[in-house]
Protein backbone atom coordinates (compact mmCIF):
# COMPACT_ATOMS: atom_id res chain seq x y z
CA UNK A 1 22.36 22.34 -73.48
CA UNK A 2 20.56 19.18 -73.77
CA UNK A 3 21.98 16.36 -75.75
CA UNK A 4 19.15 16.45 -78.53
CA UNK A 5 20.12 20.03 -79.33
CA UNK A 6 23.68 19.49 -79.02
CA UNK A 7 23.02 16.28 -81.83
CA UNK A 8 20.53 18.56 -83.73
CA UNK A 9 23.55 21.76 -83.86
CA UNK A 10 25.84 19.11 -85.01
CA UNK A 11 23.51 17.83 -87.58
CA UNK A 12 22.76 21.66 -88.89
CA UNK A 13 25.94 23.06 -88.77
CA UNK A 14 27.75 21.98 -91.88
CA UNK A 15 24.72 23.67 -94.41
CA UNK A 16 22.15 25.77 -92.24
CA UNK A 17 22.40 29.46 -93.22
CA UNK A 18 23.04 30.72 -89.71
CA UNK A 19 26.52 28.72 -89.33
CA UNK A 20 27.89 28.89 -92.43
CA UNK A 21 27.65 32.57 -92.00
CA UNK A 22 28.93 32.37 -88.72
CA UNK A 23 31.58 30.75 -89.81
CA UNK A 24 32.08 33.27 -92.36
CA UNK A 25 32.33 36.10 -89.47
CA UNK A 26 35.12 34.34 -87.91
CA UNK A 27 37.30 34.02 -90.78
CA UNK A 28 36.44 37.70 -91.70
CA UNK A 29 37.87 38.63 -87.97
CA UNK A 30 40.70 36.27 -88.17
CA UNK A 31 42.05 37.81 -91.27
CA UNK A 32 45.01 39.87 -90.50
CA UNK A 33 46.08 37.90 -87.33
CA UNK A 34 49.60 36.18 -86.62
CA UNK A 35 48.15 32.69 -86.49
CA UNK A 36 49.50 31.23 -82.77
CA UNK A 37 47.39 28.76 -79.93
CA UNK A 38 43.48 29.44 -79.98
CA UNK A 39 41.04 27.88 -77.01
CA UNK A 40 37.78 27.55 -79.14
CA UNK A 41 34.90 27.42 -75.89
CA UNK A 42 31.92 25.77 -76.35
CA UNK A 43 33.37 23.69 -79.81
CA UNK A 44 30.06 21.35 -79.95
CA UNK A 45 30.31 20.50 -83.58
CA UNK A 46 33.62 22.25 -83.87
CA UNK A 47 33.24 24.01 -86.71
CA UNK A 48 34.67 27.26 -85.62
CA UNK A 49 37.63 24.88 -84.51
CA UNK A 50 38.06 23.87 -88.31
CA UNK A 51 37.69 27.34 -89.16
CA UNK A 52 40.57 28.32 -87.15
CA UNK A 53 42.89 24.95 -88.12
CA UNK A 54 42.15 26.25 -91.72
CA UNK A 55 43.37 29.67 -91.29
CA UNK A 56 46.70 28.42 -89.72
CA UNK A 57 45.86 28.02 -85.71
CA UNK A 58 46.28 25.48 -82.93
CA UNK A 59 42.89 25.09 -82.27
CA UNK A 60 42.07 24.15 -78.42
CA UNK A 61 38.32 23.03 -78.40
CA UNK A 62 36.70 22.99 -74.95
CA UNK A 63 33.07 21.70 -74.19
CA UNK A 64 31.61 21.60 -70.61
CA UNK A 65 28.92 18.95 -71.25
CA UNK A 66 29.19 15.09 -71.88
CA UNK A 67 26.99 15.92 -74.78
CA UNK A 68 29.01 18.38 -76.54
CA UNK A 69 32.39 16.55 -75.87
CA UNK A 70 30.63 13.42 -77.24
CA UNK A 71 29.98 15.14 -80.38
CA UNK A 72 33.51 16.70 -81.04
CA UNK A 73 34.91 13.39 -80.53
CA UNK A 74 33.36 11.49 -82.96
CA UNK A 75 34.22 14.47 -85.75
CA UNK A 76 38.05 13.78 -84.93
CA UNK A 77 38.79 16.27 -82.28
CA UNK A 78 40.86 16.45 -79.26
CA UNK A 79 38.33 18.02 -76.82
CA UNK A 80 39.32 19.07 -73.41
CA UNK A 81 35.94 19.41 -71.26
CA UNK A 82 36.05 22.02 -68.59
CA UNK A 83 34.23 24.68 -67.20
CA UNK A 84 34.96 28.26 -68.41
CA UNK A 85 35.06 29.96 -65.41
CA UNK A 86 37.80 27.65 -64.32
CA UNK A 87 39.97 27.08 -67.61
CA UNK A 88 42.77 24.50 -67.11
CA UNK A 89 45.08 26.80 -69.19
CA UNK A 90 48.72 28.21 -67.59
CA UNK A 91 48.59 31.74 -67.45
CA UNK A 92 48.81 33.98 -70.39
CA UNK A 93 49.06 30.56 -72.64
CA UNK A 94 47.21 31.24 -75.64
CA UNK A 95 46.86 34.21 -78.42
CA UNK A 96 43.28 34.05 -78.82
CA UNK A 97 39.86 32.64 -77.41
CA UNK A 98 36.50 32.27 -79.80
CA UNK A 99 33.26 32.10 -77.49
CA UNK A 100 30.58 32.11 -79.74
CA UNK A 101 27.54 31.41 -78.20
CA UNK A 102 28.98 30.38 -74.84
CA UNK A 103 28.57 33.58 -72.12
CA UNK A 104 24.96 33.41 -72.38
CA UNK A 105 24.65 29.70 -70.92
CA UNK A 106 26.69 30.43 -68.04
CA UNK A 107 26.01 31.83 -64.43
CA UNK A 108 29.24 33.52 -63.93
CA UNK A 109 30.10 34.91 -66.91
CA UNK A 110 31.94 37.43 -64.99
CA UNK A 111 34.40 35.26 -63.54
CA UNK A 112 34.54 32.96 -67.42
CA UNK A 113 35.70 36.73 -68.68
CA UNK A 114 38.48 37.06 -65.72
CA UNK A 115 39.77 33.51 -66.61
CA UNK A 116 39.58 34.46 -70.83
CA UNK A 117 41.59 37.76 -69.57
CA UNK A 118 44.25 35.00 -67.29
CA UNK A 119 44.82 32.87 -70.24
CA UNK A 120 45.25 35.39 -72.89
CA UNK A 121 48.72 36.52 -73.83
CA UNK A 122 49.50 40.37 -74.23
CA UNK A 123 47.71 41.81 -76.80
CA UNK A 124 45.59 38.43 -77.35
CA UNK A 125 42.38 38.78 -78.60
CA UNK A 126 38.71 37.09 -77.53
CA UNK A 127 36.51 37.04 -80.30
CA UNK A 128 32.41 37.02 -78.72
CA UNK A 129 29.11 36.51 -79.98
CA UNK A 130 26.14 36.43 -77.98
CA UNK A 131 22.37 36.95 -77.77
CA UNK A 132 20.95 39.81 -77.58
CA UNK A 133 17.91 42.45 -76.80
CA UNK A 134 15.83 40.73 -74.06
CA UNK A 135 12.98 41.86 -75.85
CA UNK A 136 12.95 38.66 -77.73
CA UNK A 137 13.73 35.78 -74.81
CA UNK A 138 11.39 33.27 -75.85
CA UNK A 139 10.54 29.30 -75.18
CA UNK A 140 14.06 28.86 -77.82
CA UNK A 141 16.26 30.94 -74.95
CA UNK A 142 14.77 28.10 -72.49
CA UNK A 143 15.07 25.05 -74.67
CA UNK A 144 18.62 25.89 -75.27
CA UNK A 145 19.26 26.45 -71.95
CA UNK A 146 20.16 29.88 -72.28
CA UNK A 147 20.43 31.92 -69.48
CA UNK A 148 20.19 35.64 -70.48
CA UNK A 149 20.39 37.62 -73.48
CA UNK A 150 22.15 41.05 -73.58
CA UNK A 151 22.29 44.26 -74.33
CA UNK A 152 24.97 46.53 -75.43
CA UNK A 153 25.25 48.08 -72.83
CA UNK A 154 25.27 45.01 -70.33
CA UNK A 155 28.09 43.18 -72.61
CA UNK A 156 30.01 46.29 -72.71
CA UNK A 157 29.87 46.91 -68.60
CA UNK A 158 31.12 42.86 -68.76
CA UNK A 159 33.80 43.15 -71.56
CA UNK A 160 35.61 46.68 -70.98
CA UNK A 161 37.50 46.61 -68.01
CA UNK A 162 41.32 47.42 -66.71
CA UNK A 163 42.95 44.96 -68.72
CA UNK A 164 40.78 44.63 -71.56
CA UNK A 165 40.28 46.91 -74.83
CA UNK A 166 36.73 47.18 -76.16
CA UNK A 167 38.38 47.15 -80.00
CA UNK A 168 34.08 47.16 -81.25
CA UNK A 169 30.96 45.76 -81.01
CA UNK A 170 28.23 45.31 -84.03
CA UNK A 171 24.93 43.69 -84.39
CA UNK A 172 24.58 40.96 -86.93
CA UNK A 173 21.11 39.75 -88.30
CA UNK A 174 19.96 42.71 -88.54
CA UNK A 175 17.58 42.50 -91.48
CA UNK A 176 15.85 39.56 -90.42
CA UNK A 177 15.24 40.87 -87.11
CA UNK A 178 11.34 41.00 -87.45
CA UNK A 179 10.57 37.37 -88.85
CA UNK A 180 12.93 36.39 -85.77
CA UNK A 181 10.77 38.65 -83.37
CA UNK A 182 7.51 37.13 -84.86
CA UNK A 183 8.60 33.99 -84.78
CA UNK A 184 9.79 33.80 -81.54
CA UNK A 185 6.45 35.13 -79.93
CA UNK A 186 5.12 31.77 -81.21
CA UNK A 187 7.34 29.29 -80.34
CA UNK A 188 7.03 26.75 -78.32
CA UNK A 189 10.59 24.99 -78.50
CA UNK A 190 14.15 25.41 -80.36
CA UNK A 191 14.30 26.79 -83.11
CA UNK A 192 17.09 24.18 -84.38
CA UNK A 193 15.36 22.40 -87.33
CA UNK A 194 16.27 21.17 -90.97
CA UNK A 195 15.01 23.85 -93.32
CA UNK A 196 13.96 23.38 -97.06
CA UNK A 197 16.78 24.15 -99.57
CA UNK A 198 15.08 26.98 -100.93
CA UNK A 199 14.30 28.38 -97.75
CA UNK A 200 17.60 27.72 -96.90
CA UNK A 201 19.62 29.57 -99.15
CA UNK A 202 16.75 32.57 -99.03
CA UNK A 203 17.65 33.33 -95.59
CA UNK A 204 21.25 32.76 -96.64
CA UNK A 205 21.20 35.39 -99.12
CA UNK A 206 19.55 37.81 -96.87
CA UNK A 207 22.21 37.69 -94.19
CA UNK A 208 25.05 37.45 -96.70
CA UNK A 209 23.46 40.91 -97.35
CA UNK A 210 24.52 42.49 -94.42
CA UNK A 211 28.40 42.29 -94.72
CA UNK A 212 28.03 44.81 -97.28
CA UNK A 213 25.01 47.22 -95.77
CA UNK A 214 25.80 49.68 -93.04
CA UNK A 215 23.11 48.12 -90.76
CA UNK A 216 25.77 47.01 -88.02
CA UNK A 217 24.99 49.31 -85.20
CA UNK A 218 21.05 48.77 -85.75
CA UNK A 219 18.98 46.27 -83.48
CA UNK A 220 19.47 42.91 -84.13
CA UNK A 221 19.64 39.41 -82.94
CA UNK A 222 23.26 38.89 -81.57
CA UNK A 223 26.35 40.73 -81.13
CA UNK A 224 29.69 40.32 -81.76
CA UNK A 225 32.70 41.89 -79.71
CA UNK A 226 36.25 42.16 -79.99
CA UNK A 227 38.55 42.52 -77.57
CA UNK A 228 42.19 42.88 -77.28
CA UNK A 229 44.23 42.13 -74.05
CA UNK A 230 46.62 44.92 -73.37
């Protein structure tokens, strides 16, 4: 990703609705988990690193880009930088990877999901969120240097293999699906931008929605996965 959308994530991440629910999601997951080492790919801003530090983990934040690593350095964190599909982790050496956001931006995600599986301890878990429905690739995928978006069934055939359990996959915004859809057939750029307040926490109230409405296996813009290493 460039370095003006790395700065502008970094800039949006404490308050826009998107993160902070985000953010939300991975606590939610976390809940219920022996806290142990965690290799937070793709940290940027790191605030799924702080997320995990809060809940009681050592928090490992990777970044592949000078940009990225830039960033996490000057909010206090100890970034490694490194390419996920060659981690610089021992062998079964931590309890859990995040990768939010991460698969879609690189070539061989195959061989980043072999070298998650290498690191990961027995029974570790790799938390995923990703893009999805190709349907609405627009000038934002480019801009953000995204390589793909995926389906379920294209982020299943990469996630459940020997080794790996497929513990579930949902969809997540969901109800805002169509002003996404619309919106993307007109853009021309990112869609990373400063919204109003009132916006803001309009769009934030919609997708706090869906943690209670049983819209999780219906169409929408990303998905998350679970997966435990057995």
């Amino acid at each position: 990703m460039e370095a003006t959308e790395v700065r502008k994530l970094a800039a949006l991440e404490e308050d826009h609705w998107w993160y902070r629910e985000r953010r939300h999601i991975l606590a939610s997951s976390l809940r219920g988990m022996t806290p142990g080492t965690a290799l937070d790919i793709g940290a940027a801003g790191g605030g799924n690193s702080r997320v995990l530090r809060e809940m009681g983990w050592k928090a490992i934040p990777l970044e592949y880009g000078a940009p990225g690593a830039e960033v996490a350095a000057e909010r206090g964190l100890s970034v490694i930088r490194a390419d996920a599909s060659r981690l610089p982790l021992a062998d079964e050496s931590v309890d859990l990877v995040v990768a939010y956001d991460v698969l879609e931006h690189i070539a061989d995600d195959e061989g980043t999901v072999e070298e998650v599986m290498r690191v990961l301890r027995p029974h570790g878990r790799f938390l995923v969120a990703v893009p999805c429905d190709p349907k609405l690739w627009s000038e934002h995928d480019v801009a953000v240097d995204h390589l793909r978006r995926y389906t379920r069934e294209t982020l299943t055939a990469l996630l459940d293999r020997p080794g790996f359990e497929l513990r579930s996959m949902t969809s997540w915004n969901v109800l805002l699906r169509p002003v996404v859809a619309m919106r993307r057939k007109k853009s021309s750029g990112s869609d990373l931008e400063k919204l109003n307040p009132i916006v803001n926490l309009g769009l934030r109230t919609i997708v706090t929605a869906e943690r209670y409405l049983p819209v999780k296996n219906l169409p929408g813009v990303t998905l998350f996965a679970d997966v435990r290493r057995v």
